[in-house]
C-alpha atoms as a PDB file:
ATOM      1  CA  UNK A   1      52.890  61.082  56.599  1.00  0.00           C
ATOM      2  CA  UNK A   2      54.841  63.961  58.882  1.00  0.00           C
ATOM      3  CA  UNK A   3      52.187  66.954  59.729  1.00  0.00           C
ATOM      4  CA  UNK A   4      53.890  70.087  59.915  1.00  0.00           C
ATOM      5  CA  UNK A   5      52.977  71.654  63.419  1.00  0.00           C
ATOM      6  CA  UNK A   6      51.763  75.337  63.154  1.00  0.00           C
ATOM      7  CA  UNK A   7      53.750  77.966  65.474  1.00  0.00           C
ATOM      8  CA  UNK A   8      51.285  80.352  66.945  1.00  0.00           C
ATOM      9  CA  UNK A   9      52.160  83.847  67.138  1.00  0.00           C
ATOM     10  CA  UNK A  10      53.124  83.626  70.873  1.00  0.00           C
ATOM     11  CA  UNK A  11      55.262  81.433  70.553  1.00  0.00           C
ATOM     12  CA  UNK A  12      56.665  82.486  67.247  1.00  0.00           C
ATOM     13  CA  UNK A  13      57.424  85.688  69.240  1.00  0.00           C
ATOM     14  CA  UNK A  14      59.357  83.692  72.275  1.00  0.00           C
ATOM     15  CA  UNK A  15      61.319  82.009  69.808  1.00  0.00           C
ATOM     16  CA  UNK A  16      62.400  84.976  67.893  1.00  0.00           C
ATOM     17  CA  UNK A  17      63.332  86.672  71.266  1.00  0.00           C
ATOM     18  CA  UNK A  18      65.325  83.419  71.997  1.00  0.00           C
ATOM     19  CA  UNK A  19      67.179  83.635  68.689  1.00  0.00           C
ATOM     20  CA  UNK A  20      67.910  87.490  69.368  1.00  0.00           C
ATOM     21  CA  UNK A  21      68.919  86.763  72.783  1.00  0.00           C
ATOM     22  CA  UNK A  22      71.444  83.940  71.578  1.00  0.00           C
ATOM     23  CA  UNK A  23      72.901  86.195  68.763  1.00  0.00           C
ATOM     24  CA  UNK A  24      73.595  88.607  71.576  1.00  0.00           C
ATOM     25  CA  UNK A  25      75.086  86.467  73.804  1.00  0.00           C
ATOM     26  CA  UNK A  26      77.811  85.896  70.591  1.00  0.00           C
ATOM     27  CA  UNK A  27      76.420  82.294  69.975  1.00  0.00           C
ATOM     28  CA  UNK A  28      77.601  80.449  66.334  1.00  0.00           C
ATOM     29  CA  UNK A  29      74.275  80.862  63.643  1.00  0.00           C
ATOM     30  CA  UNK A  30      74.386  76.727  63.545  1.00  0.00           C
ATOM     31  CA  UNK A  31      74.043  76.291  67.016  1.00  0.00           C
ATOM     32  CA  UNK A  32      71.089  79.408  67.400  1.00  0.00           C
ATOM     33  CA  UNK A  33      69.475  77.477  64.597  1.00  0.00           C
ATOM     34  CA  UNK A  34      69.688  73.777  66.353  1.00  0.00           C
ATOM     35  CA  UNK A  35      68.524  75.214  69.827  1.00  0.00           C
ATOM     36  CA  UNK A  36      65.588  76.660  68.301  1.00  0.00           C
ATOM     37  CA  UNK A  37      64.907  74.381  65.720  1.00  0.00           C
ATOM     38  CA  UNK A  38      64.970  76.965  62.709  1.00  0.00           C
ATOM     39  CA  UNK A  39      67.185  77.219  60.249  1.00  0.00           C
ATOM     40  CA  UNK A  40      70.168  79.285  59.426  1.00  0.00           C
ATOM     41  CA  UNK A  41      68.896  81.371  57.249  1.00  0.00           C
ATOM     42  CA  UNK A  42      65.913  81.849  59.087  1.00  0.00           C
ATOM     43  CA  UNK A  43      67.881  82.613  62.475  1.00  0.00           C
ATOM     44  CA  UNK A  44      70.086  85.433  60.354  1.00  0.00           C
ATOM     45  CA  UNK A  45      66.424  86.500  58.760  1.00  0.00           C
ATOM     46  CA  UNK A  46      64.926  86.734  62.730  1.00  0.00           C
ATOM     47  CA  UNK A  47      67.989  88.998  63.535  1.00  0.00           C
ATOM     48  CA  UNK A  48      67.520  90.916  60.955  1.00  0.00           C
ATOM     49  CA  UNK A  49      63.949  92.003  61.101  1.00  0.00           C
ATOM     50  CA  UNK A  50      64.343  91.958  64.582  1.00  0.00           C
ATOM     51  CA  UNK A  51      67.130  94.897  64.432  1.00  0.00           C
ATOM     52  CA  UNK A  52      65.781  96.710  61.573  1.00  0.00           C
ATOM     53  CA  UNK A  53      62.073  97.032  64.090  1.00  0.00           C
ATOM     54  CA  UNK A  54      64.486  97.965  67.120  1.00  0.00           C
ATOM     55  CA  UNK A  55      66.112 100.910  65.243  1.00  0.00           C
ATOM     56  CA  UNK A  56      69.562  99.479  65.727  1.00  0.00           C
ATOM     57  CA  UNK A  57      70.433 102.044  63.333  1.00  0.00           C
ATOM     58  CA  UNK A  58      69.283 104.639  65.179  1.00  0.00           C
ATOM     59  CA  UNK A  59      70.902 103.951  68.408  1.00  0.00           C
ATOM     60  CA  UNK A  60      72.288 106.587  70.241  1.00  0.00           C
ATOM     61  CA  UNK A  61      76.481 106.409  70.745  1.00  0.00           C
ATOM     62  CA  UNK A  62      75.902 106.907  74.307  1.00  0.00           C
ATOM     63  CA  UNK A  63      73.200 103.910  74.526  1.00  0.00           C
ATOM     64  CA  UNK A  64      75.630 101.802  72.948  1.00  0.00           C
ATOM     65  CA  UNK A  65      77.900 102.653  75.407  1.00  0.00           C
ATOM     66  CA  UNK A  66      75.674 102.394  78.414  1.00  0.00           C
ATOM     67  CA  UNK A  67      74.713  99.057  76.947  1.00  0.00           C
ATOM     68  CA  UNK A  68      78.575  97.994  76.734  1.00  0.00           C
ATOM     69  CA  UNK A  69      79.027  98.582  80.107  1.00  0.00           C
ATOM     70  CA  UNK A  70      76.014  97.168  81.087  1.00  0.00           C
ATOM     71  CA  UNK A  71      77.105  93.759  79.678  1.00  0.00           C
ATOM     72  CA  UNK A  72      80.510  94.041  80.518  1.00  0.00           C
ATOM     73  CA  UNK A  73      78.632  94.402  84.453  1.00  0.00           C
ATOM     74  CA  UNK A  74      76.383  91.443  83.889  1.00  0.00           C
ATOM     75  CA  UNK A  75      79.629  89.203  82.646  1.00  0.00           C
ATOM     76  CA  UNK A  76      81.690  90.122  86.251  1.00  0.00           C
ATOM     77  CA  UNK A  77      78.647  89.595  87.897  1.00  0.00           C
ATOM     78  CA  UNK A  78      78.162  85.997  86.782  1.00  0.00           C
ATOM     79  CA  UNK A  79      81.960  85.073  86.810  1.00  0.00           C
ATOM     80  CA  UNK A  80      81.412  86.312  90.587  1.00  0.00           C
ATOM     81  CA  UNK A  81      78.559  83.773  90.730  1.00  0.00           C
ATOM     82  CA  UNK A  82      80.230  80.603  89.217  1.00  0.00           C
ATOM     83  CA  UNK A  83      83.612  81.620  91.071  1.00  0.00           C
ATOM     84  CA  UNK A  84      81.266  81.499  94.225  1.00  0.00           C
ATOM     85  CA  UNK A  85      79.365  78.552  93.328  1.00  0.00           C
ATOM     86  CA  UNK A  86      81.269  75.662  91.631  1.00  0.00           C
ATOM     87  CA  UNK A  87      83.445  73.066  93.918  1.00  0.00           C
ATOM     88  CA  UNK A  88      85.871  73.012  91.073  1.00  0.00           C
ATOM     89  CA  UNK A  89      88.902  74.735  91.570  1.00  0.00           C
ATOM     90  CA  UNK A  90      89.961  75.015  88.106  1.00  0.00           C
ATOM     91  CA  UNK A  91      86.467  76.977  86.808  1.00  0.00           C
ATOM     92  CA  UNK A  92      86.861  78.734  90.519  1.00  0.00           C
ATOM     93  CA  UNK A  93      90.280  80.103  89.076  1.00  0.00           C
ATOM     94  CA  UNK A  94      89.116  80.835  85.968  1.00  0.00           C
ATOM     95  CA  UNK A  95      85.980  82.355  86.721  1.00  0.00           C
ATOM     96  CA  UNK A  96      88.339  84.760  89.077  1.00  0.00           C
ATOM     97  CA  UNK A  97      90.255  85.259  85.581  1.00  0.00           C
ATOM     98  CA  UNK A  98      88.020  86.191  83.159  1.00  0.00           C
ATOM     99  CA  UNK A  99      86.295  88.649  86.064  1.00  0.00           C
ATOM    100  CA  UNK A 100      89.392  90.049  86.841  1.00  0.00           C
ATOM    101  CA  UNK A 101      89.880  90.396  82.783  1.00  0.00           C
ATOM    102  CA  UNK A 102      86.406  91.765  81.877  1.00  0.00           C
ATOM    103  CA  UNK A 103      87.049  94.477  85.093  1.00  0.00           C
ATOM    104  CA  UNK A 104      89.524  95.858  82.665  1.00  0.00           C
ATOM    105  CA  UNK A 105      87.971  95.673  79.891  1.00  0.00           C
ATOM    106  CA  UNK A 106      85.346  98.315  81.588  1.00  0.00           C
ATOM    107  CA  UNK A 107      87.597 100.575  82.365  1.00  0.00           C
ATOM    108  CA  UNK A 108      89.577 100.266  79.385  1.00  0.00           C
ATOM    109  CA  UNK A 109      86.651 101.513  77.944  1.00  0.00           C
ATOM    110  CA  UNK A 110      85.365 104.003  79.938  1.00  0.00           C
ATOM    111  CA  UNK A 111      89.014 105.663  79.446  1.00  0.00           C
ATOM    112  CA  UNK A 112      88.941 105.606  76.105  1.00  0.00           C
ATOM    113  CA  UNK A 113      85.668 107.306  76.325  1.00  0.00           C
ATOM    114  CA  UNK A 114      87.053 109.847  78.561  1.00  0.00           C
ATOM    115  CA  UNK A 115      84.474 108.953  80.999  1.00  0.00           C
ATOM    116  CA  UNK A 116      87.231 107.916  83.314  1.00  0.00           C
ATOM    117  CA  UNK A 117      90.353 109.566  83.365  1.00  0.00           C
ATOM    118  CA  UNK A 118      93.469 106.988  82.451  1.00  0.00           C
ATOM    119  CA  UNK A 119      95.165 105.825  86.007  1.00  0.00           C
ATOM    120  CA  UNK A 120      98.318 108.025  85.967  1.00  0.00           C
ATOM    121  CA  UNK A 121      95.723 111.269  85.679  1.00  0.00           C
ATOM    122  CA  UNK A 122      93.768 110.099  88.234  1.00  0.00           C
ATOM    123  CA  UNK A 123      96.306 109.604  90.902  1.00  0.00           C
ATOM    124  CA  UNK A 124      96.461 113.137  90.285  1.00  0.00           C
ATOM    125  CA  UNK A 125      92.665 114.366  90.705  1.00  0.00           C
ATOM    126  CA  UNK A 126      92.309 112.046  93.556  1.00  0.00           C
ATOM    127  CA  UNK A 127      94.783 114.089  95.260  1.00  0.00           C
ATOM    128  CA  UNK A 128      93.436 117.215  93.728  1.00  0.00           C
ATOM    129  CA  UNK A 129      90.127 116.030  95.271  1.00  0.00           C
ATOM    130  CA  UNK A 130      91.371 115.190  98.561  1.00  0.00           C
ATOM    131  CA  UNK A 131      93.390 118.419  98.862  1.00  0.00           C
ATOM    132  CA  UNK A 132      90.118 120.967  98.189  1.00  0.00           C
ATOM    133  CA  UNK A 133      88.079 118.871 100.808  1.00  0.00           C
ATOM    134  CA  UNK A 134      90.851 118.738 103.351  1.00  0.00           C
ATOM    135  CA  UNK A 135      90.912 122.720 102.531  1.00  0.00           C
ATOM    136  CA  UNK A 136      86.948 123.525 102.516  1.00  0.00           C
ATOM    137  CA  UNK A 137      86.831 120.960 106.188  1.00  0.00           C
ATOM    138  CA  UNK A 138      89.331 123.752 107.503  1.00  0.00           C
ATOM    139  CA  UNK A 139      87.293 126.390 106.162  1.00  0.00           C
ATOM    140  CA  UNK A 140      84.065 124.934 108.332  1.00  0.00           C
ATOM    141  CA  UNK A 141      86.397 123.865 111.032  1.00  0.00           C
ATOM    142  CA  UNK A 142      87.291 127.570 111.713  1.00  0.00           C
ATOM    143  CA  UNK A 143      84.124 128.773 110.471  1.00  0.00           C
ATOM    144  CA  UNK A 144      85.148 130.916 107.852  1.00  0.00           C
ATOM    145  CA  UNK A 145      82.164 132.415 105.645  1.00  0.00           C
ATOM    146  CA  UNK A 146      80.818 130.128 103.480  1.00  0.00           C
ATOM    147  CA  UNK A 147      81.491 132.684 100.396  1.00  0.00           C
ATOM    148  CA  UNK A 148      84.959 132.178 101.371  1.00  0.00           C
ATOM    149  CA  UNK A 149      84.522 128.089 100.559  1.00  0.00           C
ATOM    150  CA  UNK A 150      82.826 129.669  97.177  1.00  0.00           C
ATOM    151  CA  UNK A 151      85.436 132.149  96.412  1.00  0.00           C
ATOM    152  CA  UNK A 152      88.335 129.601  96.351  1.00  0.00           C
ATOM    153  CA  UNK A 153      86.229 126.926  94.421  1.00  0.00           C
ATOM    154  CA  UNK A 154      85.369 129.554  92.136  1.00  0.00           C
ATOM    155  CA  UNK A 155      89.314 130.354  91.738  1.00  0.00           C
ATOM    156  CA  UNK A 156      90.568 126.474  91.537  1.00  0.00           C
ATOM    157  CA  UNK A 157      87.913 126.620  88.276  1.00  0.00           C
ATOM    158  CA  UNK A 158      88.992 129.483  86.970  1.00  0.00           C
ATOM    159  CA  UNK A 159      92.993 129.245  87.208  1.00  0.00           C
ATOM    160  CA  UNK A 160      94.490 126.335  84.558  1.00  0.00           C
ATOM    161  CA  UNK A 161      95.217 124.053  87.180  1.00  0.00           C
ATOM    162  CA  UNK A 162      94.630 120.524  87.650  1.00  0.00           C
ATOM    163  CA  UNK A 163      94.706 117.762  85.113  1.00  0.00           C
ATOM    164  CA  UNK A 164      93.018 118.010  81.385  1.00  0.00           C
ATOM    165  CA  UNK A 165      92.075 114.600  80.040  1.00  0.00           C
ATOM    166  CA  UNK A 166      90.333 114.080  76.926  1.00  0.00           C
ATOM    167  CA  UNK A 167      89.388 117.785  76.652  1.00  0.00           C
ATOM    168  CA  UNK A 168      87.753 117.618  80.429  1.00  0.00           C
ATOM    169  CA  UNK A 169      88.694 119.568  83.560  1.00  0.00           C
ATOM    170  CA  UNK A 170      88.509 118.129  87.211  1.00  0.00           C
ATOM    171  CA  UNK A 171      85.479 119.263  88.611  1.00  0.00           C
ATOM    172  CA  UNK A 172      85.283 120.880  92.115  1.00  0.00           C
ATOM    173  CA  UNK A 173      81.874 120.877  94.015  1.00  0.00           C
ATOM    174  CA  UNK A 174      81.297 122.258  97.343  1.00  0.00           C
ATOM    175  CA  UNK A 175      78.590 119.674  98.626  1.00  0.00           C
ATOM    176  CA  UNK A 176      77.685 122.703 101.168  1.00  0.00           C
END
């Protein structure tokens, strides 16, 4: 005779965290199920509940986003680690890969999100960038007023200049 063993509600909780945690990392519903000895339709039913008492719904575009980049972070960051770890060329090479690859992905992104501007544009507010600070350094060097500094700032926002991307405007600070 087989006695069914009865899950306590700790570890019921670790397990469902598992199974959440192995959806996320984009792993098959059989093999979620088999690692924590569920079954399929009790792994789907975990992630289900699970989201629905999260608020997935609910989530915020920019949390998603923050979240996106978070992982795309954690994935370079433990390419870097295997590329740096493993004696094996081949994984070496295409740990170096997939880094290189998921680097692109994040700023892929972040340009489509406009939170970067796309690499032609900036080329062009690097320079921008460079050009004010070069101009505000000579401003201190000869130690012209500091309303001066303000007063062209003030003018380089004002005037139509620059580079527009994804209805944003170069931003110029004077960190004085």
């Amino acid at each position: 005779m087989i006695r069914s063993v009865k899950t306590s509600a700790a570890e019921k909780v670790k397990r469902d965290a598992r199974v959440v945690a192995d959806r996320a990392r984009g792993l098959r519903w059989a093999t979620i199920a088999q690692r924590n000895g569920v079954s399929e339709s009790q792994a789907r039913n975990i992630w289900r509940e699970r989201r629905s008492a999260e608020g997935f719904r609910t989530i915020r575009p920019d949390e998603i986003v923050d979240e996106a980049v978070a992982q795309l972070e954690a994935v370079v960051e433990e390419l870097a680690e295997l590329a740096a770890s493993t004696n094996n060329d081949a994984v070496r090479l295409g740990a170096v890969k997939a880094r290189a690859a998921a680097l692109l992905q994040r700023i892929e992104l972040l340009q489509a999100l406009g939170r970067v501007p796309l690499a032609p544009q900036l080329r062009y507010e690097v320079n921008i960038e460079a050009t004010v600070n070069a101009v505000l350094q000579v401003f201190d060097r000869y130690n012209l007023p500091k309303s001066a500094a303000h007063e062209l700032v003030d003018a380089l926002r004002a005037d139509p200049i620059g580079i527009e991307a994804h209805g944003r405007r170069l931003v110029l600070v004077d960190a004085n």
